[in-house]
PDB file of N, CA and C in Angstrom:
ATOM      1  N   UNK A   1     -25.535  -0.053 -18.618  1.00  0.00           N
ATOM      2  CA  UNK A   1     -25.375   0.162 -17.199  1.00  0.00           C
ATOM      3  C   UNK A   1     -23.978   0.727 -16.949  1.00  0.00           C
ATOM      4  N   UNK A   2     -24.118   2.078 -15.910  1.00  0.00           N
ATOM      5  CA  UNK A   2     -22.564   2.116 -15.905  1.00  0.00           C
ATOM      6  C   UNK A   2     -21.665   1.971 -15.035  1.00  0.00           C
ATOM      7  N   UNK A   3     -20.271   1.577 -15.407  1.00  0.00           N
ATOM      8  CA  UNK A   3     -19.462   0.865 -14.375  1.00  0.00           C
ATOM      9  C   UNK A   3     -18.843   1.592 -13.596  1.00  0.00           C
ATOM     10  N   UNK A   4     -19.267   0.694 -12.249  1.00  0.00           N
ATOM     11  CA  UNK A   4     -18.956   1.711 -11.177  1.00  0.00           C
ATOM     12  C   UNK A   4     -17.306   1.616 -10.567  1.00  0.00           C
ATOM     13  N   UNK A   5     -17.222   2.874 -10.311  1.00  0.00           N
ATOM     14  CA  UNK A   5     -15.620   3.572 -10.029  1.00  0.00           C
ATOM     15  C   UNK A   5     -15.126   2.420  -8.699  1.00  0.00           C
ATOM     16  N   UNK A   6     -13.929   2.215  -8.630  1.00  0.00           N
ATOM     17  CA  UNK A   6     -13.118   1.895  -7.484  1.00  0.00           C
ATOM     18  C   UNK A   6     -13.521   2.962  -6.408  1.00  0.00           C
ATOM     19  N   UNK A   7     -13.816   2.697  -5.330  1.00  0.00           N
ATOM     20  CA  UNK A   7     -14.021   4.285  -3.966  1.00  0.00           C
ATOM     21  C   UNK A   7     -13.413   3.110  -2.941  1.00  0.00           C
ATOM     22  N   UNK A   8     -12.839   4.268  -2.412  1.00  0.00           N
ATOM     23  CA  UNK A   8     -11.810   4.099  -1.095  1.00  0.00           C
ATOM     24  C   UNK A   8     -12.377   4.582  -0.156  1.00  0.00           C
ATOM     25  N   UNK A   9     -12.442   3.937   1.013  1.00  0.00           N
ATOM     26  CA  UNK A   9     -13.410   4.481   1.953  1.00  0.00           C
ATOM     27  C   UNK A   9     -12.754   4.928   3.367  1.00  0.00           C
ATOM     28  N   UNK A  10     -11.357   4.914   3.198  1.00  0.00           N
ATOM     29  CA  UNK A  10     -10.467   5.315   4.009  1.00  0.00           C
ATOM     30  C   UNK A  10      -9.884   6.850   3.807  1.00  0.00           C
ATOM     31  N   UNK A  11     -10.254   7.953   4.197  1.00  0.00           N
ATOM     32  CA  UNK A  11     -10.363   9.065   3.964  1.00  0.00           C
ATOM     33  C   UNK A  11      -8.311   9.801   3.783  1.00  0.00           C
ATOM     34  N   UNK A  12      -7.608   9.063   4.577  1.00  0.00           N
ATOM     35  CA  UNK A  12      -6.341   9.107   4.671  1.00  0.00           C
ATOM     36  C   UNK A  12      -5.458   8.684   3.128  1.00  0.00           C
ATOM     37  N   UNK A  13      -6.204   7.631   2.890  1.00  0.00           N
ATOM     38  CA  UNK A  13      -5.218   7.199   1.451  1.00  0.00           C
ATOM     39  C   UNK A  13      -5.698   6.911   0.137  1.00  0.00           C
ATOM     40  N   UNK A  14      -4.837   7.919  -0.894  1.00  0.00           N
ATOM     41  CA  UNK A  14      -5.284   8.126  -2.231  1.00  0.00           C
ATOM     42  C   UNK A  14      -4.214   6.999  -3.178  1.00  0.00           C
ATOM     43  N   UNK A  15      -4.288   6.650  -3.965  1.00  0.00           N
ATOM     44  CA  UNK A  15      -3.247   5.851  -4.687  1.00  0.00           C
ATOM     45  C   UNK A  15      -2.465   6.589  -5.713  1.00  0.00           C
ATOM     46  N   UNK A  16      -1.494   6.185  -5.489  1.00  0.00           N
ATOM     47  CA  UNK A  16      -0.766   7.464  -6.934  1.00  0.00           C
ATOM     48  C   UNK A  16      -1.267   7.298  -7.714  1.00  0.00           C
ATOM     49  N   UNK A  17      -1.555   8.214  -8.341  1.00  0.00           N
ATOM     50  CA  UNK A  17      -2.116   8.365 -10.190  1.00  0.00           C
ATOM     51  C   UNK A  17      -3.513   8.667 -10.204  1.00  0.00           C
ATOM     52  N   UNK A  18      -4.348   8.600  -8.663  1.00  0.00           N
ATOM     53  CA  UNK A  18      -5.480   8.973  -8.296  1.00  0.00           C
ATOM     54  C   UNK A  18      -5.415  10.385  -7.609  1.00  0.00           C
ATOM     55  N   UNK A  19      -7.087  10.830  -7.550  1.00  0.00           N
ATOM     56  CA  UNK A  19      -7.265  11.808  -6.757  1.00  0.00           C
ATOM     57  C   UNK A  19      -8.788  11.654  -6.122  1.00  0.00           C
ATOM     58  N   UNK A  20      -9.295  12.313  -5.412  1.00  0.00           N
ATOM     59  CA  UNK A  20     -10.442  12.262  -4.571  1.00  0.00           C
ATOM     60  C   UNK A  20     -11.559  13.395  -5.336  1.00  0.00           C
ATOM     61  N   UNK A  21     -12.717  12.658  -5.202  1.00  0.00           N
ATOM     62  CA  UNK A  21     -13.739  13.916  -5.697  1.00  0.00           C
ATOM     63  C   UNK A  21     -14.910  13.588  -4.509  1.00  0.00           C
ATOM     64  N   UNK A  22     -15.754  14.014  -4.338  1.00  0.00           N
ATOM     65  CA  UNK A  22     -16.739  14.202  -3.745  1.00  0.00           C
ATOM     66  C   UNK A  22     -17.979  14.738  -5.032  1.00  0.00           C
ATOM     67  N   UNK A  23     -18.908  13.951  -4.618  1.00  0.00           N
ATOM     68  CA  UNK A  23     -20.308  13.725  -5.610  1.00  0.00           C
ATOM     69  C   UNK A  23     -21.487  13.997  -5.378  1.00  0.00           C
ATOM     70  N   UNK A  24     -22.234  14.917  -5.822  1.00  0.00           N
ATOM     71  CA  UNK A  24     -23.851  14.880  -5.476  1.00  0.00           C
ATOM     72  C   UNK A  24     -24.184  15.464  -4.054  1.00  0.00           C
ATOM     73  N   UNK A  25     -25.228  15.521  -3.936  1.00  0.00           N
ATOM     74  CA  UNK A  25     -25.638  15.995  -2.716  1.00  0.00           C
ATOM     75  C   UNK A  25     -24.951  15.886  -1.032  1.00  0.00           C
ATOM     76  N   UNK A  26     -25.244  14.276  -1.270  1.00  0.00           N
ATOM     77  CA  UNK A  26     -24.591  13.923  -0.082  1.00  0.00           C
ATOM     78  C   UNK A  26     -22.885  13.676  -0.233  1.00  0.00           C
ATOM     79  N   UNK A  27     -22.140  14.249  -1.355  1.00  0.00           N
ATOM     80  CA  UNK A  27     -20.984  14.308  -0.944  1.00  0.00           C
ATOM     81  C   UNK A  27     -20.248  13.104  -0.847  1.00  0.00           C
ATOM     82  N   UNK A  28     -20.808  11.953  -1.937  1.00  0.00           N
ATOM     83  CA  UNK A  28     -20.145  10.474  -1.686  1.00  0.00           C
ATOM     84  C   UNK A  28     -18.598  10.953  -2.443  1.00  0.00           C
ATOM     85  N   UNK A  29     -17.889   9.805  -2.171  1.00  0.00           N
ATOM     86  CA  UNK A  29     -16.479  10.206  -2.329  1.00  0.00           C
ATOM     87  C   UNK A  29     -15.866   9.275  -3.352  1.00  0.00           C
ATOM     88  N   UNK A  30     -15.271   9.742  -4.237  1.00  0.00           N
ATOM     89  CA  UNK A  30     -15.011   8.251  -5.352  1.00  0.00           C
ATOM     90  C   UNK A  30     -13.563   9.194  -5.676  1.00  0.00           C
ATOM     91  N   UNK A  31     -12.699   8.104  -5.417  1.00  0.00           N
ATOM     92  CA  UNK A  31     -11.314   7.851  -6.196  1.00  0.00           C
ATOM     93  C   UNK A  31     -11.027   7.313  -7.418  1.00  0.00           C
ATOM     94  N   UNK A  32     -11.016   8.545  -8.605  1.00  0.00           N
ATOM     95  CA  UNK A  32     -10.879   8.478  -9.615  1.00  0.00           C
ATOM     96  C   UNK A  32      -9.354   8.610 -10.758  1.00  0.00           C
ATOM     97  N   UNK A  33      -8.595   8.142 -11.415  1.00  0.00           N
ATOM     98  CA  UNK A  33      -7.285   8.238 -12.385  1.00  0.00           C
ATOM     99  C   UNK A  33      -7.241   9.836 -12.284  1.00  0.00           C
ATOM    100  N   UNK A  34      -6.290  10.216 -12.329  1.00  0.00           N
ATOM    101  CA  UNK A  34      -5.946  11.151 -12.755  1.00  0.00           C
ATOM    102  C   UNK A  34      -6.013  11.547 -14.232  1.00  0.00           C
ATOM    103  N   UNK A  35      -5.684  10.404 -15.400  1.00  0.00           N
ATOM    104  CA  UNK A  35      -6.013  10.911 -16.718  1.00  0.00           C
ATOM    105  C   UNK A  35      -7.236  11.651 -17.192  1.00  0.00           C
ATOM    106  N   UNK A  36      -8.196  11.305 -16.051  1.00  0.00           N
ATOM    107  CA  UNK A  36      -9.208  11.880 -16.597  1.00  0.00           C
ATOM    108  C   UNK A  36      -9.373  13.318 -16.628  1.00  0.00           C
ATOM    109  N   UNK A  37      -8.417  14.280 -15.845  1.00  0.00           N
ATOM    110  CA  UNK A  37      -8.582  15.236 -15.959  1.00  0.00           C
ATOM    111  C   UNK A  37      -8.047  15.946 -17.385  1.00  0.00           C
ATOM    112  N   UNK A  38      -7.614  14.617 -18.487  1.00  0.00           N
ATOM    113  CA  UNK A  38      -7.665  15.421 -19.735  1.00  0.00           C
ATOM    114  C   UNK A  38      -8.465  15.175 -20.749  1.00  0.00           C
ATOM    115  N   UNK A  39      -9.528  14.841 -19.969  1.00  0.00           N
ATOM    116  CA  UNK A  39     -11.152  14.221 -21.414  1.00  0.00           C
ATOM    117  C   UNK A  39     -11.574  15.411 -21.368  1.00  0.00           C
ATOM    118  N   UNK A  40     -12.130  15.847 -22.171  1.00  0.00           N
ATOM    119  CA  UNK A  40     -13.252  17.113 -22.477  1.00  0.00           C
ATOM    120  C   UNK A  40     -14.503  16.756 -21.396  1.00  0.00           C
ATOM    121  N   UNK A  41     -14.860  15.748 -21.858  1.00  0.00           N
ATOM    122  CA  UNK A  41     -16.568  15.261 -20.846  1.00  0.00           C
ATOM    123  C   UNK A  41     -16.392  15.920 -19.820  1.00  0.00           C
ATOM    124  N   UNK A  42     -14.826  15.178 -18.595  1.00  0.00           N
ATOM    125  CA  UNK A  42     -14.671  15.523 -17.430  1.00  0.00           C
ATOM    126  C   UNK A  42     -14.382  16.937 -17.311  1.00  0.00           C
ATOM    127  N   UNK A  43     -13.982  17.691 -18.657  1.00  0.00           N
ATOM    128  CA  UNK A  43     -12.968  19.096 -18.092  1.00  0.00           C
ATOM    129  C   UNK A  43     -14.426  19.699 -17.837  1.00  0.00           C
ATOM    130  N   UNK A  44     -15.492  19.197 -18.637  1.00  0.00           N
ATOM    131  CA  UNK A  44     -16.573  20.309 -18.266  1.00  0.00           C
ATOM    132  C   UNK A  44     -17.168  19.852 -17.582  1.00  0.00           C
ATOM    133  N   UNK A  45     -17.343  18.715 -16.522  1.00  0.00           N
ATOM    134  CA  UNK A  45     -18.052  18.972 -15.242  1.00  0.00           C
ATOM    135  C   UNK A  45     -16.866  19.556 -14.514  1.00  0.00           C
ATOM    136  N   UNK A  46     -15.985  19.602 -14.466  1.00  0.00           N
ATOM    137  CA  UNK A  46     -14.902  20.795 -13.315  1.00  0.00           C
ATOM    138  C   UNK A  46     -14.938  21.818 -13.674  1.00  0.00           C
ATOM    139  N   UNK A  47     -15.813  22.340 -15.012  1.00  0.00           N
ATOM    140  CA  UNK A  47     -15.697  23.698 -15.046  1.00  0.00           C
ATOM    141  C   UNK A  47     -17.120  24.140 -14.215  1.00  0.00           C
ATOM    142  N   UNK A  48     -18.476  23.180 -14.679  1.00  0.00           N
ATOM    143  CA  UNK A  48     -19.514  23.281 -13.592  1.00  0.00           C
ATOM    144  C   UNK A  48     -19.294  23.853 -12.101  1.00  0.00           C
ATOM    145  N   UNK A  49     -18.625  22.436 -11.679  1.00  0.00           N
ATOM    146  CA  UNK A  49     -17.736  22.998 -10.460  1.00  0.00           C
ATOM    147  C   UNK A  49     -17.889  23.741 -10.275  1.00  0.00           C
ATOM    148  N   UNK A  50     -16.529  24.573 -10.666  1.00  0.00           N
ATOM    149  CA  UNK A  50     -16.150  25.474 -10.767  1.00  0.00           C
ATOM    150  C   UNK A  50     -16.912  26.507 -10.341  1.00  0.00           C
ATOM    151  N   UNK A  51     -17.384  26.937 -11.122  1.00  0.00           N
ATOM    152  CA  UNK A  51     -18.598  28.243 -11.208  1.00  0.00           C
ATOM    153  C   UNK A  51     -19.172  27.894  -9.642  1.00  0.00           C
ATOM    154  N   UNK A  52     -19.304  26.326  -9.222  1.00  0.00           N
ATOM    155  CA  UNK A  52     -20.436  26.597  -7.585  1.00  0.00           C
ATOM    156  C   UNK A  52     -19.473  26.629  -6.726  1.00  0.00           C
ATOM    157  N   UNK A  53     -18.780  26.233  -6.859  1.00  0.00           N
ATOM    158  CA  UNK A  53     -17.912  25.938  -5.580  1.00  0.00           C
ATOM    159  C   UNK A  53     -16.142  26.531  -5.713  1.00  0.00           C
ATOM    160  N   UNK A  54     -15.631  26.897  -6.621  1.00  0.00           N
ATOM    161  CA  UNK A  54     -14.300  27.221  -6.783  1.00  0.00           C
ATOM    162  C   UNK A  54     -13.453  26.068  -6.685  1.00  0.00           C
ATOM    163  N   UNK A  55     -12.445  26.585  -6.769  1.00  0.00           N
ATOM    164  CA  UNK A  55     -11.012  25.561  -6.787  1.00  0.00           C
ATOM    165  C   UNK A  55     -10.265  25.037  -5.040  1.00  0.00           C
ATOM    166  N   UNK A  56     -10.789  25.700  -3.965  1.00  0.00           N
ATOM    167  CA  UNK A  56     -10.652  25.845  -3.162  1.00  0.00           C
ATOM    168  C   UNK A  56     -11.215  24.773  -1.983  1.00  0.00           C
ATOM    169  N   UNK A  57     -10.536  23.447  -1.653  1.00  0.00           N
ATOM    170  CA  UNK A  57     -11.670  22.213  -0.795  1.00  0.00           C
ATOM    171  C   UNK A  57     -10.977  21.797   0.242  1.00  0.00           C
ATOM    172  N   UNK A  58     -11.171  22.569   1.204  1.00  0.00           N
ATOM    173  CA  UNK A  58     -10.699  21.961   2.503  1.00  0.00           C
ATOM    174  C   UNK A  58     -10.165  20.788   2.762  1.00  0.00           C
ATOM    175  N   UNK A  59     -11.550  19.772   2.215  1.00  0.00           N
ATOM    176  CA  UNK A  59     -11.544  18.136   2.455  1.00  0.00           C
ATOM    177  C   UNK A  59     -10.554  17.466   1.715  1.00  0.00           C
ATOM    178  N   UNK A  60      -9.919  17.850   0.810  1.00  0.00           N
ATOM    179  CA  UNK A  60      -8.646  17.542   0.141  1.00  0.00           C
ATOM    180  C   UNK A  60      -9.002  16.869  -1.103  1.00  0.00           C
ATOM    181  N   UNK A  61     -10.473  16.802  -1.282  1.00  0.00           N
ATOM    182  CA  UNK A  61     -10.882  16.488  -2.983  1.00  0.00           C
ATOM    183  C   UNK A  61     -11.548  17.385  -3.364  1.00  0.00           C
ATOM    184  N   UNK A  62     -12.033  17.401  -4.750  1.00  0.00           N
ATOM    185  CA  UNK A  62     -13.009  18.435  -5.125  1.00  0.00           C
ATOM    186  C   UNK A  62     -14.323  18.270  -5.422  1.00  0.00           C
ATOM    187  N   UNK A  63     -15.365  18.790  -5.189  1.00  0.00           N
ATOM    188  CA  UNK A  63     -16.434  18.974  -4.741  1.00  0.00           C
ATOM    189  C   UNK A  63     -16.883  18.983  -6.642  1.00  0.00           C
ATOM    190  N   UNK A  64     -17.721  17.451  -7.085  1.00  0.00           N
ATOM    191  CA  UNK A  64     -18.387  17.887  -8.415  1.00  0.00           C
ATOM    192  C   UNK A  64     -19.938  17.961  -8.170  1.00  0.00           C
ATOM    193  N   UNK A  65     -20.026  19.389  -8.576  1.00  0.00           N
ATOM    194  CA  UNK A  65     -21.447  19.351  -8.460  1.00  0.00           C
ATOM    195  C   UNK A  65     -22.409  18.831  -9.840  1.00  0.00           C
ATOM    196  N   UNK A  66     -23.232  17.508  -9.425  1.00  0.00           N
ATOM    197  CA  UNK A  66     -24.099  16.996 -10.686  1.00  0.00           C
ATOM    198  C   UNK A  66     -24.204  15.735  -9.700  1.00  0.00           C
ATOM    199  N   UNK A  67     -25.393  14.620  -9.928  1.00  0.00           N
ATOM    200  CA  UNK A  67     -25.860  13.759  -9.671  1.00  0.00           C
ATOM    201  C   UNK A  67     -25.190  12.623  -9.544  1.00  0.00           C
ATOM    202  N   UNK A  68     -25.017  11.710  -8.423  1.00  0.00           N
ATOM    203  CA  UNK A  68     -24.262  11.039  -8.456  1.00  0.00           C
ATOM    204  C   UNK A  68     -23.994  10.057  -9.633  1.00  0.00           C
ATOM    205  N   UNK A  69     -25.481   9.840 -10.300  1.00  0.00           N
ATOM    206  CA  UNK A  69     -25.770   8.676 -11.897  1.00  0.00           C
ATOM    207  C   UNK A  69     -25.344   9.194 -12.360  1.00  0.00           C
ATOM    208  N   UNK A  70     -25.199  10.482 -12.472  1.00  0.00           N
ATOM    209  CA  UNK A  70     -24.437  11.467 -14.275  1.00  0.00           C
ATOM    210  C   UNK A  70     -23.036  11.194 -14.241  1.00  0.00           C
ATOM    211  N   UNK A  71     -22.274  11.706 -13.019  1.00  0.00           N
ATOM    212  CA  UNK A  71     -20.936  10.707 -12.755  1.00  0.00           C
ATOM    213  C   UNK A  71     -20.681  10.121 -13.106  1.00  0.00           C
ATOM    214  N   UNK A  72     -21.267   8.981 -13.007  1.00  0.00           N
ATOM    215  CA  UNK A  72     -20.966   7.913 -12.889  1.00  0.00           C
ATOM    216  C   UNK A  72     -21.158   7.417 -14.489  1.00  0.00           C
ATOM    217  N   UNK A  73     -22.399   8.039 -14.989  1.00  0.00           N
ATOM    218  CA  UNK A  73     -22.432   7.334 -16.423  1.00  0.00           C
ATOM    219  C   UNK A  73     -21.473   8.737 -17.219  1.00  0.00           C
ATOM    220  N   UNK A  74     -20.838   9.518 -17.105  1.00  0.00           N
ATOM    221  CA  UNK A  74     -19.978  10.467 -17.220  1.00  0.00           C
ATOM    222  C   UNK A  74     -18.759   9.667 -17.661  1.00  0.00           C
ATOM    223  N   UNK A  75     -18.268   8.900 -16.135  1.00  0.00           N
ATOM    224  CA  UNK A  75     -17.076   8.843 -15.770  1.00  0.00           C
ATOM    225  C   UNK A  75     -16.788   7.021 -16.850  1.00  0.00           C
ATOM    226  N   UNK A  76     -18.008   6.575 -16.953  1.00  0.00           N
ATOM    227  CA  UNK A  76     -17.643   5.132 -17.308  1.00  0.00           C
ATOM    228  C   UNK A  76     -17.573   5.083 -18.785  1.00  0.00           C
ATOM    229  N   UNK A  77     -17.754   6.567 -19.512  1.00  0.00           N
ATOM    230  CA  UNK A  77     -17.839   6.395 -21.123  1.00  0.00           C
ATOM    231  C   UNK A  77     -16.102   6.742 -21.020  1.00  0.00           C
ATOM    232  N   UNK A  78     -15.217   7.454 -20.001  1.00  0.00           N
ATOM    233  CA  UNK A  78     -13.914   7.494 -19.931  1.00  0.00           C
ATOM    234  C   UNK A  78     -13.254   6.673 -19.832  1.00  0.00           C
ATOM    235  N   UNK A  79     -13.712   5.184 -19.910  1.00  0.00           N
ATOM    236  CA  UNK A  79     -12.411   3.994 -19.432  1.00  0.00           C
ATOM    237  C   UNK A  79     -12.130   3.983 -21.068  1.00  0.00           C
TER     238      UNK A  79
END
């Protein structure tokens, strides 16, 4: 089963060493470490991204496009 992320549900405050992503369809929002942006797993769902949506997010996180479960069982083989 995989373990689910810390999410902040206060749209104003990120914690240092964190950043904001937005997930799946409906765009749920999970505050995730920053280290993770140096696992391979994670570099290639931001390259997914990438390709749909660019580097470019208004909302001040970035937009991963893939299922919120893949995330999540993605993000929990990274602790």
């Amino acid at each position: 089963m995989p373990i689910r992320l810390p999410r902040i549900v206060s749209a104003k405050k990120v914690p240092k060493g964190y950043f904001a992503v937005y997930v799946g369809e409906n765009q749920k929002r999970f505050v995730i470490p920053v280290s993770f942006l140096n696992q391979p797993l994670f570099q290639d769902l931001l390259g997914l991204s990438e390709e749909e949506f660019g580097y470019n997010h208004p909302t001040g996180g970035l937009r991963i496009l893939c299922d919120e479960d893949v995330f999540l069982d993605v993000t929990s083989r990274l602790n």
